[in-house]
Protein backbone atom coordinates (compact mmCIF):
# COMPACT_ATOMS: atom_id res chain seq x y z
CA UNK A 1 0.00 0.00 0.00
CA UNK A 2 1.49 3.36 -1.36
CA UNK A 3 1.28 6.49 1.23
CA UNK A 4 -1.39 9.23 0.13
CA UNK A 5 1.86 11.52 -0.01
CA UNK A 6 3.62 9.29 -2.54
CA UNK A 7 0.23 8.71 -4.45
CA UNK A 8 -0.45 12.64 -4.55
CA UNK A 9 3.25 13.29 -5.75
CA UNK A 10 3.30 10.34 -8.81
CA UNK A 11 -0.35 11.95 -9.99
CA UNK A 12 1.31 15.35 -10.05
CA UNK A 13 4.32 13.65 -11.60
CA UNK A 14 1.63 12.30 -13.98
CA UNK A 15 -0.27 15.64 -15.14
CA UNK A 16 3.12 17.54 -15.34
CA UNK A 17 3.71 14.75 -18.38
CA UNK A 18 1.05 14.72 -19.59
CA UNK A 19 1.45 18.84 -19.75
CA UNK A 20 4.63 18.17 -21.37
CA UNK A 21 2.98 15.16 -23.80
CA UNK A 22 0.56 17.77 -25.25
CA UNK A 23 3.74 19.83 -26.50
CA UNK A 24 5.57 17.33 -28.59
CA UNK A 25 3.25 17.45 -31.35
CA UNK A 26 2.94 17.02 -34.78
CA UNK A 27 0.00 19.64 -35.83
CA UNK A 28 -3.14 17.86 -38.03
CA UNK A 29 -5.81 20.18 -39.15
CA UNK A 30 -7.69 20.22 -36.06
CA UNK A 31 -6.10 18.05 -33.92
CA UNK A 32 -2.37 17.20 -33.57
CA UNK A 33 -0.40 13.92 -32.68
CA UNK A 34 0.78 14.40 -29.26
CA UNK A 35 1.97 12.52 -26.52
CA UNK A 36 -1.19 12.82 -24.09
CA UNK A 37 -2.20 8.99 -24.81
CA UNK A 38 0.72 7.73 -24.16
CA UNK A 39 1.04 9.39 -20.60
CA UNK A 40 -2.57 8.74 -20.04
CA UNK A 41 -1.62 4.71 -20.20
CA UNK A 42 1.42 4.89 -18.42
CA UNK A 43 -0.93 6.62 -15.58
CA UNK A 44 -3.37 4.31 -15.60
CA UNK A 45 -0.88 1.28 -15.86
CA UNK A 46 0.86 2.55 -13.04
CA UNK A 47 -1.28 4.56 -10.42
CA UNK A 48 -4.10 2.35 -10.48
CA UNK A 49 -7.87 3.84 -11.87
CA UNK A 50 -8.36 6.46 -9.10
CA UNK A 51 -5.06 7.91 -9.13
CA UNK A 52 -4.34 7.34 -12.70
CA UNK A 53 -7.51 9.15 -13.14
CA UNK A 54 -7.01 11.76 -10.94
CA UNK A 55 -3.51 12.71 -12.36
CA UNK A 56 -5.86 13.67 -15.92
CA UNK A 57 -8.01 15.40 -13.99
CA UNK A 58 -5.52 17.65 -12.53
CA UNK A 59 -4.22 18.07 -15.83
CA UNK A 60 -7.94 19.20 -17.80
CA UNK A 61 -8.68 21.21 -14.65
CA UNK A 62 -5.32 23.32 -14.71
CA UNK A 63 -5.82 23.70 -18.83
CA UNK A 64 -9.01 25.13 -17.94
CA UNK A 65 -8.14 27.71 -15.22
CA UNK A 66 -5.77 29.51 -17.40
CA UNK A 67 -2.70 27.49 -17.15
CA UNK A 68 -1.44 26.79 -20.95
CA UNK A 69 -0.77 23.12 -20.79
CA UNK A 70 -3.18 21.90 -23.63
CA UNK A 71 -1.77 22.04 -27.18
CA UNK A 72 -3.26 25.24 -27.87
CA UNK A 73 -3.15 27.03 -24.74
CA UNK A 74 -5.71 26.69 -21.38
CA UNK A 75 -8.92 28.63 -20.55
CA UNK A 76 -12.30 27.95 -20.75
CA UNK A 77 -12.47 28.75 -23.93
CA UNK A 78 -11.05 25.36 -24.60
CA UNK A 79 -15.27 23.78 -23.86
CA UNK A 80 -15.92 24.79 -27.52
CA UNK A 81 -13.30 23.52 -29.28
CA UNK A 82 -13.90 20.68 -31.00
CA UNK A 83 -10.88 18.38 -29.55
CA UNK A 84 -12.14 18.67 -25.84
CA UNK A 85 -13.98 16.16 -25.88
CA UNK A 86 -10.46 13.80 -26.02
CA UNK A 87 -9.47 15.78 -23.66
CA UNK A 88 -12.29 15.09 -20.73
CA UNK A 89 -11.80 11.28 -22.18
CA UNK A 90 -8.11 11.35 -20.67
CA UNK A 91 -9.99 10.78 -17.71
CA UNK A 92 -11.54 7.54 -17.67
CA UNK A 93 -8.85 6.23 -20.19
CA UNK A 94 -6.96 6.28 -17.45
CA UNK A 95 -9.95 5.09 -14.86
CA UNK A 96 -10.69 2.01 -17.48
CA UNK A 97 -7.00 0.92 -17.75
CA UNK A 98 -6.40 0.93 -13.81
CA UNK A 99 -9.68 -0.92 -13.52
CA UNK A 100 -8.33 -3.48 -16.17
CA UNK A 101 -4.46 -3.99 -14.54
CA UNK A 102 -6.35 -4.27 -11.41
CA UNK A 103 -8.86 -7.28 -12.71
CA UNK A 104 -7.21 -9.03 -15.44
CA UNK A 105 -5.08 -11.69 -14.57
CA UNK A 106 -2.78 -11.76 -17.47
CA UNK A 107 1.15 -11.45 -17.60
CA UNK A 108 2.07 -7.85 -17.19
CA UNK A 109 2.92 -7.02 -21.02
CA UNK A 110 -0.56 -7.84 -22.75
CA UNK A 111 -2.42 -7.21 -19.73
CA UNK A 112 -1.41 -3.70 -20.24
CA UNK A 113 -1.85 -4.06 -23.91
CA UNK A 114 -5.11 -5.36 -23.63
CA UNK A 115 -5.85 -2.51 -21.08
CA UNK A 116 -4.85 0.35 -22.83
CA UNK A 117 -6.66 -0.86 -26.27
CA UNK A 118 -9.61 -0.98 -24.32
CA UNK A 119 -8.68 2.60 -22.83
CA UNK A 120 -8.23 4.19 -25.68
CA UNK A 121 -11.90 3.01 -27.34
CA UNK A 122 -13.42 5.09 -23.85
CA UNK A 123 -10.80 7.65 -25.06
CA UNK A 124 -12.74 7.52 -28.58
CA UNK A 125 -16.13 6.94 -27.29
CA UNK A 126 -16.17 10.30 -25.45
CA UNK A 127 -13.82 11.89 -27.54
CA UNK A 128 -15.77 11.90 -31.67
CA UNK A 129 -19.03 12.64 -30.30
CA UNK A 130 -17.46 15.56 -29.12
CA UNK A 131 -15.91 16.45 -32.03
CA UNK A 132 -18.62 15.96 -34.24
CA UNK A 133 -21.29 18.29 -32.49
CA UNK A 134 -18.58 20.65 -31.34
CA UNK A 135 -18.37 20.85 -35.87
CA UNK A 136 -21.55 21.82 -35.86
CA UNK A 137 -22.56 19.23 -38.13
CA UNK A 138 -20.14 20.47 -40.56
CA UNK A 139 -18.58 17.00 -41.21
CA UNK A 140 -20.19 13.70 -42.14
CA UNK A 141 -20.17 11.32 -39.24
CA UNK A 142 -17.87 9.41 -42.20
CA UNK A 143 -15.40 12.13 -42.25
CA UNK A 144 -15.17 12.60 -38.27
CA UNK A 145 -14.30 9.19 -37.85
CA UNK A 146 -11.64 9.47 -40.40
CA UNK A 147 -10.29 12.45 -39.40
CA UNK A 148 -10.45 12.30 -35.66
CA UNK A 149 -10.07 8.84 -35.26
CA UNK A 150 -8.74 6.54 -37.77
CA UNK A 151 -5.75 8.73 -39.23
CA UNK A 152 -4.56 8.86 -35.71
CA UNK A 153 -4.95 4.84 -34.97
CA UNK A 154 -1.35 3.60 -36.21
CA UNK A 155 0.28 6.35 -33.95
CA UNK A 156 -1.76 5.32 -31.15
CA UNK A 157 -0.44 1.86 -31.56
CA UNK A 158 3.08 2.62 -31.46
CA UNK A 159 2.53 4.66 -28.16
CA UNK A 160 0.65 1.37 -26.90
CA UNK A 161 3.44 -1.10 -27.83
CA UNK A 162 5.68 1.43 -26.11
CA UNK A 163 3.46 2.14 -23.15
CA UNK A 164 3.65 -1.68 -23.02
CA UNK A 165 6.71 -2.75 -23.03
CA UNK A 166 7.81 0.00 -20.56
CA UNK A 167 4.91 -0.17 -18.31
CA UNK A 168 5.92 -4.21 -18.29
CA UNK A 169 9.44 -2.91 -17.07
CA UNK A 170 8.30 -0.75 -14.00
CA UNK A 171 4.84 -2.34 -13.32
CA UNK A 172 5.27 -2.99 -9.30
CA UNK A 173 7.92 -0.92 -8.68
CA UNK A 174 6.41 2.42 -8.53
């Protein structure tokens, strides 16, 4: 059992790279690749859902006081953008993938596979509907799943397979 002090520091530690994730980007019309999934994993992988979950909500809450941490900057303003909605899905990507490694009695490498695939279709889930309405109806439900979704899918892979094999390395010893 981890002390709440070491659990508060590792979900700080967690939003500060997630923070950091959001500014190694590659910029894509209206969203960008970042690094945001991949520290989402690693927090659910390895503070458990609560935590994990908890570190991402730090990290949408600061964006939306003021503090510019998302890819674009922080502020409210951020509610009608039409990539939000990915962001308020960091949250239970991370709760989903703690509840998963928690559950799931696999070895640690495609446990955490498994449970960060499954993550990232919450991360979806919340995420396009978002998008789509934040449009306006502009784009085709066709087009919104191409272009917020599957264009991104082989670089959310790699961070999985990465996420993976590291979070097999240091699963249990945070």
């Amino acid at each position: 059992m981890r002390s709440p002090l070491r659990n508060m520091l590792l979900t700080a530690l967690f939003a500060a790279l997630t923070a950091v994730g959001a500014f190694l980007r590659i910029p894509l019309g209206y969203s960008s690749f970042t690094l945001q999934v991949f520290f989402t994993c690693m927090a659910g992988v390895l503070l458990g859902p609560y935590w994990g979950a908890a570190s991402q909500a730090v990290y949408v809450l600061l964006g939306l006081v003021g503090l510019p941490i998302f890819t674009e900057g922080g502020g409210l303003m951020y509610f009608a953008k039409p990539t939000f909605g990915f962001l308020l899905g960091l949250i239970p990507m991370a709760f989903v993938i703690g509840i998963l490694m928690k559950h799931l009695r696999f070895k640690p490498f495609p446990r955490i596979a498994l449970s960060c695939v499954v993550g990232l279709v919450v991360l979806y889930i919340v995420g396009l509907p978002y998008f789509y309405f934040a449009l306006g109806g502009a784009w085709s439900v066709g087009k919104t799943i191409v272009s917020g979704c599957l264009i991104f899918l082989p670089y959310d892979a790699l961070k999985i397979l990465v996420a993976s094999l590291l979070g097999s390395k240091l699963y249990g010893r945070l």
